[in-house]
Structure formats: structure tokens, C-alpha cells
N, C-alpha and C. Protein backbone atom coordinates (compact mmCIF):
# COMPACT_ATOMS: atom_id res chain seq x y z
N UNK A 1 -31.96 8.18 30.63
CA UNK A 1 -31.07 8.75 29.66
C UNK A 1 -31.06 7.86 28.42
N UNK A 2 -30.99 8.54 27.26
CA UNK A 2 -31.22 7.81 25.75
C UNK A 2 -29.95 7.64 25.51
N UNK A 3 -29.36 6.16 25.21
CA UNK A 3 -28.21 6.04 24.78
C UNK A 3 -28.04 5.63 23.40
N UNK A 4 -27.30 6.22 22.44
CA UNK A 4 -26.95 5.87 20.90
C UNK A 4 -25.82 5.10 20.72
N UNK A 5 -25.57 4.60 19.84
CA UNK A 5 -24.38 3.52 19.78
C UNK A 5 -23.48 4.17 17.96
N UNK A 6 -22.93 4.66 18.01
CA UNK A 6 -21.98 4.89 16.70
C UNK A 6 -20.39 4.32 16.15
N UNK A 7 -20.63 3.09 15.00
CA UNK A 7 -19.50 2.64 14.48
C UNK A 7 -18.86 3.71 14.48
N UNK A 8 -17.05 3.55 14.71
CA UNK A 8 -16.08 4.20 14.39
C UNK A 8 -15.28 3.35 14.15
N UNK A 9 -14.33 3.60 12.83
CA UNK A 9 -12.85 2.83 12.80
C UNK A 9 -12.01 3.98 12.97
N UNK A 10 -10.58 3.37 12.86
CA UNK A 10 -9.56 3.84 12.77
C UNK A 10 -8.70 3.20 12.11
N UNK A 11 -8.44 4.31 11.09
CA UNK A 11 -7.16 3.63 9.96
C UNK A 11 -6.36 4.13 9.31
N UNK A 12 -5.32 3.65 8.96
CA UNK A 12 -4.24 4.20 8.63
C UNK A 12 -2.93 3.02 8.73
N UNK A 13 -1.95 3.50 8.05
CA UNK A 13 -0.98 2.89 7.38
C UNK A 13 -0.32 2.07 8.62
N UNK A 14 0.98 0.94 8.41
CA UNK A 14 1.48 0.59 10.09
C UNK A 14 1.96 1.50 10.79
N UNK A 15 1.70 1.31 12.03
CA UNK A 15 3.05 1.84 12.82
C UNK A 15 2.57 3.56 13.01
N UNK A 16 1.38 3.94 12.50
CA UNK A 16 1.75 5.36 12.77
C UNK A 16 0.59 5.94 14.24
N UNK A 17 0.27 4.71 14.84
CA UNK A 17 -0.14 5.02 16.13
C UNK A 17 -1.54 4.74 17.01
N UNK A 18 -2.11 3.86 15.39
CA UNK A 18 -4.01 3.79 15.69
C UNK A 18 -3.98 3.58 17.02
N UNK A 19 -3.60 2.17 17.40
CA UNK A 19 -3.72 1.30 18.85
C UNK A 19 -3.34 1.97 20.02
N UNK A 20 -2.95 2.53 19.61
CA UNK A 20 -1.84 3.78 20.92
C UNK A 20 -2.96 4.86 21.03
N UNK A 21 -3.54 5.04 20.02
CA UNK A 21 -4.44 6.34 20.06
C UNK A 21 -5.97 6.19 20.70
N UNK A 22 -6.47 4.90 20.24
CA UNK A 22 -7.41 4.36 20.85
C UNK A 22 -7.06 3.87 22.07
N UNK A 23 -6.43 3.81 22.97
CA UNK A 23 -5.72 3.00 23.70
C UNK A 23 -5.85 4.59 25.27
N UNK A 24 -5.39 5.48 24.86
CA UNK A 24 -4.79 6.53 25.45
C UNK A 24 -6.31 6.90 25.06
N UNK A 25 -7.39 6.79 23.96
CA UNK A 25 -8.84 7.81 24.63
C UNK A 25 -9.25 6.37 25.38
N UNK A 26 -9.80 5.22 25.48
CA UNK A 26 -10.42 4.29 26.38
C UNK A 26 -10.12 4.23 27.70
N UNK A 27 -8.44 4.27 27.94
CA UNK A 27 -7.86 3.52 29.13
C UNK A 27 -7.27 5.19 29.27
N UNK A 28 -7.07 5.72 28.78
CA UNK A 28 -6.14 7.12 29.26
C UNK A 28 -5.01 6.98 29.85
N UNK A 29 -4.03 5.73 29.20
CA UNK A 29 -2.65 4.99 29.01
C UNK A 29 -1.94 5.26 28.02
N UNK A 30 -0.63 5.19 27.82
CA UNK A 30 -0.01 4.76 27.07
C UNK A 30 1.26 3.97 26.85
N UNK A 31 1.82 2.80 26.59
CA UNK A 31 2.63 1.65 26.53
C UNK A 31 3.57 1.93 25.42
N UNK A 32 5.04 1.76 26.13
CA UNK A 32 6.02 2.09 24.50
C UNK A 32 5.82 0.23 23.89
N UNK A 33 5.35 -0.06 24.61
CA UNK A 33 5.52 -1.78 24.12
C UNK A 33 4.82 -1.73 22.53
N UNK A 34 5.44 -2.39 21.80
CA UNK A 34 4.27 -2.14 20.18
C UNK A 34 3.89 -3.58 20.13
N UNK A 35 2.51 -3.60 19.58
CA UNK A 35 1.91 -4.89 19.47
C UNK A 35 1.10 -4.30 18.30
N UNK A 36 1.31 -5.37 17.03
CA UNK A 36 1.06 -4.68 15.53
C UNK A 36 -0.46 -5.66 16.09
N UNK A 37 -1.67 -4.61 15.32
CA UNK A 37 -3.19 -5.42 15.65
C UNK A 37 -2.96 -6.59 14.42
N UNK A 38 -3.61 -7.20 15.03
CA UNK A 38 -3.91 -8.66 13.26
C UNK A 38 -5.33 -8.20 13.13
N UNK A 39 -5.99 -8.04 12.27
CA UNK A 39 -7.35 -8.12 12.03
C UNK A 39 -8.20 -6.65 12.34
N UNK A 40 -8.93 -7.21 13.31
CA UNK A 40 -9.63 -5.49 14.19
C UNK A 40 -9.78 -6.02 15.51
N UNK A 41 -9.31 -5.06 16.40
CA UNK A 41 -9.71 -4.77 17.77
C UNK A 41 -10.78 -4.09 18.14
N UNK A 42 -11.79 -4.55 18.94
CA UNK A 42 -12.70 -3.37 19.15
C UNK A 42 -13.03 -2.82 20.86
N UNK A 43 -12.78 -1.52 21.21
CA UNK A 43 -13.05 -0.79 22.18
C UNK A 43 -14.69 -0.13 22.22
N UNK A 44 -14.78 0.24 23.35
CA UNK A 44 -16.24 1.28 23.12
C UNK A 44 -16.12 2.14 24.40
N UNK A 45 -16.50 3.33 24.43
CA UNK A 45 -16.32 4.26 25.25
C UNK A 45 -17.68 5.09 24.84
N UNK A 46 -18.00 5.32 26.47
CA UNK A 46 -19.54 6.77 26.27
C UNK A 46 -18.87 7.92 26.44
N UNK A 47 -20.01 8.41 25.53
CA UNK A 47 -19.11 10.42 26.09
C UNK A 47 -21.06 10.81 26.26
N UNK A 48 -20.51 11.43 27.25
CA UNK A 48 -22.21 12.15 27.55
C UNK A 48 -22.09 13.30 26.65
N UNK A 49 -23.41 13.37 25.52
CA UNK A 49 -23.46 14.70 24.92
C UNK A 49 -24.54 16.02 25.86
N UNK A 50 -24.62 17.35 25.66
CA UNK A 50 -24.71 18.32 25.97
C UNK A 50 -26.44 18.25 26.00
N UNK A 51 -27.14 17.29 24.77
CA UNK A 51 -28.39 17.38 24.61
C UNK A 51 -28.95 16.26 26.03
N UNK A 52 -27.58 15.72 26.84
CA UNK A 52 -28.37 14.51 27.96
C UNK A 52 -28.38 13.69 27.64
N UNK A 53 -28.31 12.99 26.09
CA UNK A 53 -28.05 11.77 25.78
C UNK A 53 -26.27 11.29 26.07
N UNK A 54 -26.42 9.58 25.96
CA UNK A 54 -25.25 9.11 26.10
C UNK A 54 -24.82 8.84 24.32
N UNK A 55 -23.03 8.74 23.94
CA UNK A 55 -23.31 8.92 22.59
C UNK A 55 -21.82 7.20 23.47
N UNK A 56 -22.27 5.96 22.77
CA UNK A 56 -21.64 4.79 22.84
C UNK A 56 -20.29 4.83 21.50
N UNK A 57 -19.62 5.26 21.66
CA UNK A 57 -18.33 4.77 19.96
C UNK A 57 -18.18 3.29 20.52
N UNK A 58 -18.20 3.05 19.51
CA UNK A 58 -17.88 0.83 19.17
C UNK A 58 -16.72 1.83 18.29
N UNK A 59 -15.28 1.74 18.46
CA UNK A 59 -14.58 1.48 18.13
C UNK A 59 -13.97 0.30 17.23
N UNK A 60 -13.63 0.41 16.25
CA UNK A 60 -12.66 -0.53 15.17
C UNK A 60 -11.51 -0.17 14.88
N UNK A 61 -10.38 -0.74 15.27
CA UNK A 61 -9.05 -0.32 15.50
C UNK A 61 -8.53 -1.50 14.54
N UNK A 62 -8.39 -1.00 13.07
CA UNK A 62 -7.91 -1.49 11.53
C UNK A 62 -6.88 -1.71 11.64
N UNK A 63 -6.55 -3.30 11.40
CA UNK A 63 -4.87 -3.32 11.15
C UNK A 63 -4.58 -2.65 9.99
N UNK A 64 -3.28 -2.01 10.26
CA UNK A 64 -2.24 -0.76 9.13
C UNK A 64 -2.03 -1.09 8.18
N UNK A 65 -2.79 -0.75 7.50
CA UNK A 65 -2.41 -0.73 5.85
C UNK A 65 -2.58 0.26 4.58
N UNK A 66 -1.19 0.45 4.08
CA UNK A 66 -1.74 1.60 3.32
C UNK A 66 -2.47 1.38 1.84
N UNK A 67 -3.40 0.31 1.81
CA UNK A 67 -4.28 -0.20 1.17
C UNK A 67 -5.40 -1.15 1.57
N UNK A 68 -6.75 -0.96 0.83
CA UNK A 68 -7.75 -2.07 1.92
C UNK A 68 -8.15 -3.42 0.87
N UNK A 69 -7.46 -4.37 1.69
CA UNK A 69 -8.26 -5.63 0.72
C UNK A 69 -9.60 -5.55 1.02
N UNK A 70 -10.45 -6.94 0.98
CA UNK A 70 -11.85 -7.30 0.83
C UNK A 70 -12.25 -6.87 2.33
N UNK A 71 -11.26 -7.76 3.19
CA UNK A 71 -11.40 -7.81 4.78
C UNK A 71 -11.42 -6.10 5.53
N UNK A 72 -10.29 -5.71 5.34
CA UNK A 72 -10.48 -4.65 5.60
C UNK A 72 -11.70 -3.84 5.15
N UNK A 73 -12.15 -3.88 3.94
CA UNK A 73 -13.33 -3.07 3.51
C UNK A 73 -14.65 -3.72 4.33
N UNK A 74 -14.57 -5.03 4.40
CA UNK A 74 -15.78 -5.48 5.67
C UNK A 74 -15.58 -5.26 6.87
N UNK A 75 -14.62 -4.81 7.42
CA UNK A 75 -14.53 -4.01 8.63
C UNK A 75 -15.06 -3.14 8.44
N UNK A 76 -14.76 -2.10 7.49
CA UNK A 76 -15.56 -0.73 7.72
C UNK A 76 -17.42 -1.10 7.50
N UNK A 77 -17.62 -1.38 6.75
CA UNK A 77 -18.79 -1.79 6.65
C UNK A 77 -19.50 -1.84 8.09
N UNK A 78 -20.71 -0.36 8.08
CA UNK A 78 -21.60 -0.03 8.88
C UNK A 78 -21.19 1.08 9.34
N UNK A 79 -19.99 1.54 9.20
CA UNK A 79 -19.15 2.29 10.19
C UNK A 79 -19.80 3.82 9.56
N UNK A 80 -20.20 4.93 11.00
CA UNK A 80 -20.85 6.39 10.96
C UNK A 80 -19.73 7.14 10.65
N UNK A 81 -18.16 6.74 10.62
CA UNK A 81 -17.19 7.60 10.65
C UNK A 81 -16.05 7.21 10.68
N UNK A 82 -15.15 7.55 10.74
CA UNK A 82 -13.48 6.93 11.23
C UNK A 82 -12.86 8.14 11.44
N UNK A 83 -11.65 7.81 12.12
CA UNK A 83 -10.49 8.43 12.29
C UNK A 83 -9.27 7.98 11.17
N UNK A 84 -8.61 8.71 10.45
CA UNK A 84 -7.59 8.63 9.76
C UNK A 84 -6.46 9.10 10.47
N UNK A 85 -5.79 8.00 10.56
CA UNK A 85 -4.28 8.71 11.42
C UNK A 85 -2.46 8.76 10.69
N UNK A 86 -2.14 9.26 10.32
CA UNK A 86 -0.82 9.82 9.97
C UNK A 86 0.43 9.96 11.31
N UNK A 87 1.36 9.43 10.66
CA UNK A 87 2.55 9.23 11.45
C UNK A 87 3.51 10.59 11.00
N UNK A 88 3.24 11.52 11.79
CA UNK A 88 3.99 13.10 11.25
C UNK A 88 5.24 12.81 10.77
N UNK A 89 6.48 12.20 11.31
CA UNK A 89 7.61 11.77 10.93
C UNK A 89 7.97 10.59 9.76
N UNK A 90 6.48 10.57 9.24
CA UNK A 90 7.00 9.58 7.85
C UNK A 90 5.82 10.23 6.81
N UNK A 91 6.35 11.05 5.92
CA UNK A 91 5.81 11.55 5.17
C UNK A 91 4.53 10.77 4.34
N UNK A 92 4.80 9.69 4.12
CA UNK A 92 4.74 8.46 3.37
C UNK A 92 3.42 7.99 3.67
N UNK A 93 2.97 8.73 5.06
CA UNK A 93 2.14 7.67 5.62
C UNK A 93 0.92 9.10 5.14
N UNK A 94 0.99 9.85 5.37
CA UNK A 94 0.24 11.38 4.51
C UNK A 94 -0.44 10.30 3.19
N UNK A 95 0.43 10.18 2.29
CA UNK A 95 0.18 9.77 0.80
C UNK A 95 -1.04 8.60 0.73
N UNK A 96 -0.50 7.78 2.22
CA UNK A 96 -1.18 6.38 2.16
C UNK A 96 -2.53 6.65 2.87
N UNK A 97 -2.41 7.25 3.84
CA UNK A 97 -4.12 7.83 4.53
C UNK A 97 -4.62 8.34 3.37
N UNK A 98 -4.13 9.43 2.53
CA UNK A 98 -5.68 10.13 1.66
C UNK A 98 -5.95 9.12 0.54
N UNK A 99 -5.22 8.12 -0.09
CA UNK A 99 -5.70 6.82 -0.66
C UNK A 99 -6.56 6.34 0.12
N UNK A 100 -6.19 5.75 1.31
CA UNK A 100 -7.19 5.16 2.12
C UNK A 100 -8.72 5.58 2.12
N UNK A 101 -8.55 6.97 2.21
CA UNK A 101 -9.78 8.06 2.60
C UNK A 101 -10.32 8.15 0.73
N UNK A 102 -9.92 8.16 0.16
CA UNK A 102 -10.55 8.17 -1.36
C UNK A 102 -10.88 6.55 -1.74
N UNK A 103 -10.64 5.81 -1.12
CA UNK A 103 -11.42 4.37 -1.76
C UNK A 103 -12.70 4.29 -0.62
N UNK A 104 -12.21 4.42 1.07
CA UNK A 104 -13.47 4.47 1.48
C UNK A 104 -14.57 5.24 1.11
N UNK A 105 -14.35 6.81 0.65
CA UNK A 105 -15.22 7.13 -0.05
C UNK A 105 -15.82 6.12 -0.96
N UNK A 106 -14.99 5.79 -2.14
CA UNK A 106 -15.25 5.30 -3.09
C UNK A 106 -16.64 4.00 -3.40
N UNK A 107 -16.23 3.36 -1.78
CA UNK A 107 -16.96 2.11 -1.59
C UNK A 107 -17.88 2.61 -0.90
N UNK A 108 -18.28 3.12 0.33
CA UNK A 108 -19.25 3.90 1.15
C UNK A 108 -19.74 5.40 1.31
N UNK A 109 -18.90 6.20 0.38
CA UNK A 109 -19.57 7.32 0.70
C UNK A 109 -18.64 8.15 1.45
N UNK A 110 -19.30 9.46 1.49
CA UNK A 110 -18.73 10.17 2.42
C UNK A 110 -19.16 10.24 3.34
N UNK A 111 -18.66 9.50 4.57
CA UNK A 111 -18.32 9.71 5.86
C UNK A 111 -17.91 10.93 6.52
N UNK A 112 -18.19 11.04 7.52
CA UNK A 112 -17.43 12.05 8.70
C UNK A 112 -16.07 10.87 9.42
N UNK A 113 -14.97 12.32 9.19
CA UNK A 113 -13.39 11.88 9.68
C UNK A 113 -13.11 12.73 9.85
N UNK A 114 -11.83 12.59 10.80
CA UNK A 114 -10.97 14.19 11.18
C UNK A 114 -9.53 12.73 11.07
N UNK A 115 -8.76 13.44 10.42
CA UNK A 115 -7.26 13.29 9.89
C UNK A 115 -6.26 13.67 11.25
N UNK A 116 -5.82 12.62 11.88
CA UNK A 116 -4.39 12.92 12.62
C UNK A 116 -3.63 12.72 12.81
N UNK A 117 -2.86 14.15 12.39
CA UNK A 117 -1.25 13.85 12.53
C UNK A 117 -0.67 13.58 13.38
N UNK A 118 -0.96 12.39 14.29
CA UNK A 118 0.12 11.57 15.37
C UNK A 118 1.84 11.89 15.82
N UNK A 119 1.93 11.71 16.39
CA UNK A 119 3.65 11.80 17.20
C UNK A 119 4.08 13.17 16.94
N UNK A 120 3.07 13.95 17.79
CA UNK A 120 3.25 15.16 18.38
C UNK A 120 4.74 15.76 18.89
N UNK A 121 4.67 14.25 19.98
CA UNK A 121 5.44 14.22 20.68
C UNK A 121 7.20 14.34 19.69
N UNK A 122 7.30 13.81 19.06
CA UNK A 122 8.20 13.86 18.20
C UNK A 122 8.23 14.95 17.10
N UNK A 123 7.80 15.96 17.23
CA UNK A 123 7.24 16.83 16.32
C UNK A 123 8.73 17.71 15.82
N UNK A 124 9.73 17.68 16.22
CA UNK A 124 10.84 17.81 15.90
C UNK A 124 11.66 17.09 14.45
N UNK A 125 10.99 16.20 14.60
CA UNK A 125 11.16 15.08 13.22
C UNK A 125 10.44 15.14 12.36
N UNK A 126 8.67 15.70 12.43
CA UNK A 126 8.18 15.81 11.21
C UNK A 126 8.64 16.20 9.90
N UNK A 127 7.99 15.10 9.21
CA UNK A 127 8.36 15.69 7.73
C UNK A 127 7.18 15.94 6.66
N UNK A 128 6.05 16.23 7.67
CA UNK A 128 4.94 16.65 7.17
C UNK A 128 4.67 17.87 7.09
N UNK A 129 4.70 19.11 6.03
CA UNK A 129 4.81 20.43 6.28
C UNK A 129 3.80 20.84 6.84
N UNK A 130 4.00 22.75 7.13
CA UNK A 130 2.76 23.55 7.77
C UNK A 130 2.23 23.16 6.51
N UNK A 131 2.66 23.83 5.49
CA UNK A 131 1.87 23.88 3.75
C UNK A 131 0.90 22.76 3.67
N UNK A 132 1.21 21.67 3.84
CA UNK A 132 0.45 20.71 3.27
C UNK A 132 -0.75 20.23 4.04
N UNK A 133 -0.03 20.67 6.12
CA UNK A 133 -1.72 20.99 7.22
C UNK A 133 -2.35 22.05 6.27
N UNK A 134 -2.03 23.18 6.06
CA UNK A 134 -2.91 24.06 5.81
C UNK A 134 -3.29 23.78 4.22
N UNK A 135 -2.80 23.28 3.22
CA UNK A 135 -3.83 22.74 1.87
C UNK A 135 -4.90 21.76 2.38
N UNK A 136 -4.39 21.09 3.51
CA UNK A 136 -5.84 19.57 3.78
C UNK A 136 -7.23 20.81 4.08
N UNK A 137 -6.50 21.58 5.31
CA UNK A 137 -7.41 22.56 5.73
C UNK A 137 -8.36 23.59 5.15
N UNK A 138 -7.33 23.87 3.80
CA UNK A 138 -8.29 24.47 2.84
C UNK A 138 -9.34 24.13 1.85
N UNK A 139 -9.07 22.32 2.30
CA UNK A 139 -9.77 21.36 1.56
C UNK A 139 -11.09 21.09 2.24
N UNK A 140 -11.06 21.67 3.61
CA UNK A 140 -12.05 21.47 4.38
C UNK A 140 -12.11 19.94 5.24
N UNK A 141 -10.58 19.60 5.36
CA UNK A 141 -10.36 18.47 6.10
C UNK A 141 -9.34 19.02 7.54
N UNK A 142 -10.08 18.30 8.87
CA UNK A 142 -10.12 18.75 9.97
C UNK A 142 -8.99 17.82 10.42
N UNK A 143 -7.80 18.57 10.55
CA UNK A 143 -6.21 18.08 10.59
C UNK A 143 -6.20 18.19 12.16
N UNK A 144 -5.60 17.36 13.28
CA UNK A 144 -5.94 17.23 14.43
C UNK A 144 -3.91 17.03 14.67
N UNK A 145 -3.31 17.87 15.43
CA UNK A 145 -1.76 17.22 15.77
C UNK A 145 -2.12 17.08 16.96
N UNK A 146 -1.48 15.52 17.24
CA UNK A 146 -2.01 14.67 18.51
C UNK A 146 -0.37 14.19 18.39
N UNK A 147 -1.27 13.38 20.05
CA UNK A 147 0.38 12.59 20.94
C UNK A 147 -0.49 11.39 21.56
N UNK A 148 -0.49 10.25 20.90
CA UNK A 148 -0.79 9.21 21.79
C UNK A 148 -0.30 9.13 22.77
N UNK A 149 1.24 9.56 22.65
CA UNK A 149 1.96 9.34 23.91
C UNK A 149 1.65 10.48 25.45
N UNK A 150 1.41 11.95 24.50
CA UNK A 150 0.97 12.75 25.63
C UNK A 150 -0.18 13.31 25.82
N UNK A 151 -1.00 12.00 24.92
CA UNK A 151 -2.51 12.17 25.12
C UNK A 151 -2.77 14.04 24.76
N UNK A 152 -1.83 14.48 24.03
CA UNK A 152 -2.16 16.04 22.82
C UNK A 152 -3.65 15.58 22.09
N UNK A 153 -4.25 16.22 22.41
CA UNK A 153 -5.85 16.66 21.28
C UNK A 153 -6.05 15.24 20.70
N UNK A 154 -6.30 14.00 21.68
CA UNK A 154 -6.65 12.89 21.29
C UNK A 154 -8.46 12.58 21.49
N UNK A 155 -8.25 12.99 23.01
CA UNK A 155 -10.12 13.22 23.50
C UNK A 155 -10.38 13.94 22.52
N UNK A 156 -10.24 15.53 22.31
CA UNK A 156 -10.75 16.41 20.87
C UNK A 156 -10.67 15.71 19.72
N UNK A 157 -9.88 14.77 19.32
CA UNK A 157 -10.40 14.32 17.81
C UNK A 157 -11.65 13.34 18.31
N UNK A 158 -11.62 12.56 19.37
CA UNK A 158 -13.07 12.04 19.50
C UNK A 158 -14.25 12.46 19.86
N UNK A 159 -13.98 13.67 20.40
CA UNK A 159 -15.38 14.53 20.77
C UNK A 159 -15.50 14.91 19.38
N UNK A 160 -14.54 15.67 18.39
CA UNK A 160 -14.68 16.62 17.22
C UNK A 160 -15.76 15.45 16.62
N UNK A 161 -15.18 14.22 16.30
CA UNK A 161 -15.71 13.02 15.66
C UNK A 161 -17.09 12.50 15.97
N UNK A 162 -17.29 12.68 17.59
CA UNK A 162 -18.85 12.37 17.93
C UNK A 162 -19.70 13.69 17.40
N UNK A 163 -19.06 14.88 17.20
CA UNK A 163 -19.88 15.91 17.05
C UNK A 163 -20.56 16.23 15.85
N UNK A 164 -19.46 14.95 14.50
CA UNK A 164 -20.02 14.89 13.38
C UNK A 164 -21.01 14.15 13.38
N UNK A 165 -20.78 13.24 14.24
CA UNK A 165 -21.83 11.88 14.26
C UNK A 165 -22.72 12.15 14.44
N UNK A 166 -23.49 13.11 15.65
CA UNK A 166 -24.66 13.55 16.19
C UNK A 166 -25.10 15.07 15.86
N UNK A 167 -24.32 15.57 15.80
CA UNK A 167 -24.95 16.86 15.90
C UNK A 167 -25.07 17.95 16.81
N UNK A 168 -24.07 17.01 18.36
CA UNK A 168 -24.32 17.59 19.32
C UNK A 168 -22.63 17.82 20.16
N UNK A 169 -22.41 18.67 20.57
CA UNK A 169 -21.15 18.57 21.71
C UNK A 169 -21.08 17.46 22.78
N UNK A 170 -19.78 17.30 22.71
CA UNK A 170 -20.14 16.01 23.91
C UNK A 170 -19.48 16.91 25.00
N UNK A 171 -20.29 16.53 26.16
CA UNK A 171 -19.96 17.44 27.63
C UNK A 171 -18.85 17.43 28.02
């Protein structure tokens, strides 16, 4: 079996769930304990794709910021893709991901990402409208409402994400 290896980060502002999200696709856990990352963490997980190959994510789990100094921008550096994640119940954090997502452009290009709106679970509190899922959507950006906590469409944003990467479904 041919195995591929594909950078991924994950980033987004504090607190709105990266570590929890990576955490719940690797280990298929989740901890109310919060432990803010310093620096980058890195995970890796295989997903077998459909063509028989193995597809490897090297995970980069970005400390939260809703801006990237030098460091942060050498984290991404190499990276096939990321995840952008949004904290549904803080509007704020919306504003600070698509900054995020317009300088990484800016510095690397356009990448493959799928955008998610985190704390599903709390979805009672959002203050992120339908309107503004469905303008990303009409933008042709692939809006994902997830639950670290109840593991909601967390595997699907990483299959969706390997599927940009390769080309292929993962099994």
C-alpha cells in the first residue's frame, strides 16, 4: 500500500476549540480541561483513501491567534491545507478567522480549507447567523458546524479536507 504524507494546520483565534478538535479526530476524546497550546502541537492520523492508498495528515495545531506573527507564519510554511476554526458563540472570532485566511493567502497562496463553526454543542448561544453561513457559502467556502465536544461533522471536515488534498474520498 502507497502511503502519502499531507501538512495540515489548524487555526484560528483562542479558545474557539482547535486542540479539542484535533484531539476528538486523533484520540476520538474529548476533555472539558482547557490547556491553551504555546507554540504548535503536532498529531498525525491515516485515513485509508478509496483509490487503496494510505493518506498520513501531520497535523499542526496553531496556537490562537487572531493574527500571525513571523512564528506563526513559519508554522504554516509547507502546509497542503488547514482547517480554520470559529467559535459559533463569539462572533468576533468569524472576523478574526477570515483575516487569518486572507494573509495566509496572502503569504502562500491559495490553499485548500474548510471553515468550522465549532460549539455545536452550544448552538443555542450562537451569534453567528444562518445569513452570514450562507454568504461564506455563496463565496464558495465550505462552512462545516461541528462539536468537538460531540464529535458533530469533525471526521467530515477531515475527510472533506483530505479530499481536497488528494483528489480522492477517504474510505
Amino acid at each position: 500500500m502507497t502511503r502519502i504524507s499531507r501538512k495540515v494546520c489548524i487555526i484560528g483565534d483562542f479558545a474557539v476549540g482547535k486542540t479539542s478538535t484535533v484531539t476528538r479526530f486523533v484520540n476520538n476524546v474529548f476533555s472539558e480541561k482547557y490547556l491553551t497550546t504555546v507554540g504548535v502541537k503536532i498529531d498525525t492520523k491515516d485515513l485509508e483513501l478509496v483509490d487503496g492508498r494510505s493518506l498520513r495528515m501531520v497535523i499542526w495545531d496553531i496556537a490562537g491567534s487572531d493574527r500571525f506573527s513571523s512564528a506563526e507564519f513559519a508554522y504554516m510554511r509547507g502546509a497542503q491545507g488547514y482547517l480554520l476554526v470559529v467559535d459559533g458563540t463569539r462572533k468576533e472570532t468569524l472576523a478574526s478567522a477570515l483575516a487569518l485566511r486572507a494573509a495566509v493567502e496572502e503569504r502562500y497562496g491559495a490553499l485548500p480549507f474548510v471553515l468550522l463553526l465549532n460549539k455545536y454543542d452550544l448552538v443555542d448561544e450562537w451569534s453567528v447567523s444562518d445569513a452570514e453561513i450562507e454568504a461564506l457559502n455563496k463565496q464558495g467556502v465550505l462552512v462545516l458546524c461541528t462539536s468537538a465536544m460531540t464529535g458533530k461533522c469533525v471526521e467530515k471536515a477531515f475527510r472533506d479536507l483530505a479530499k481536497s488534498l488528494t483528489g480522492v474520498s477517504a474510505a
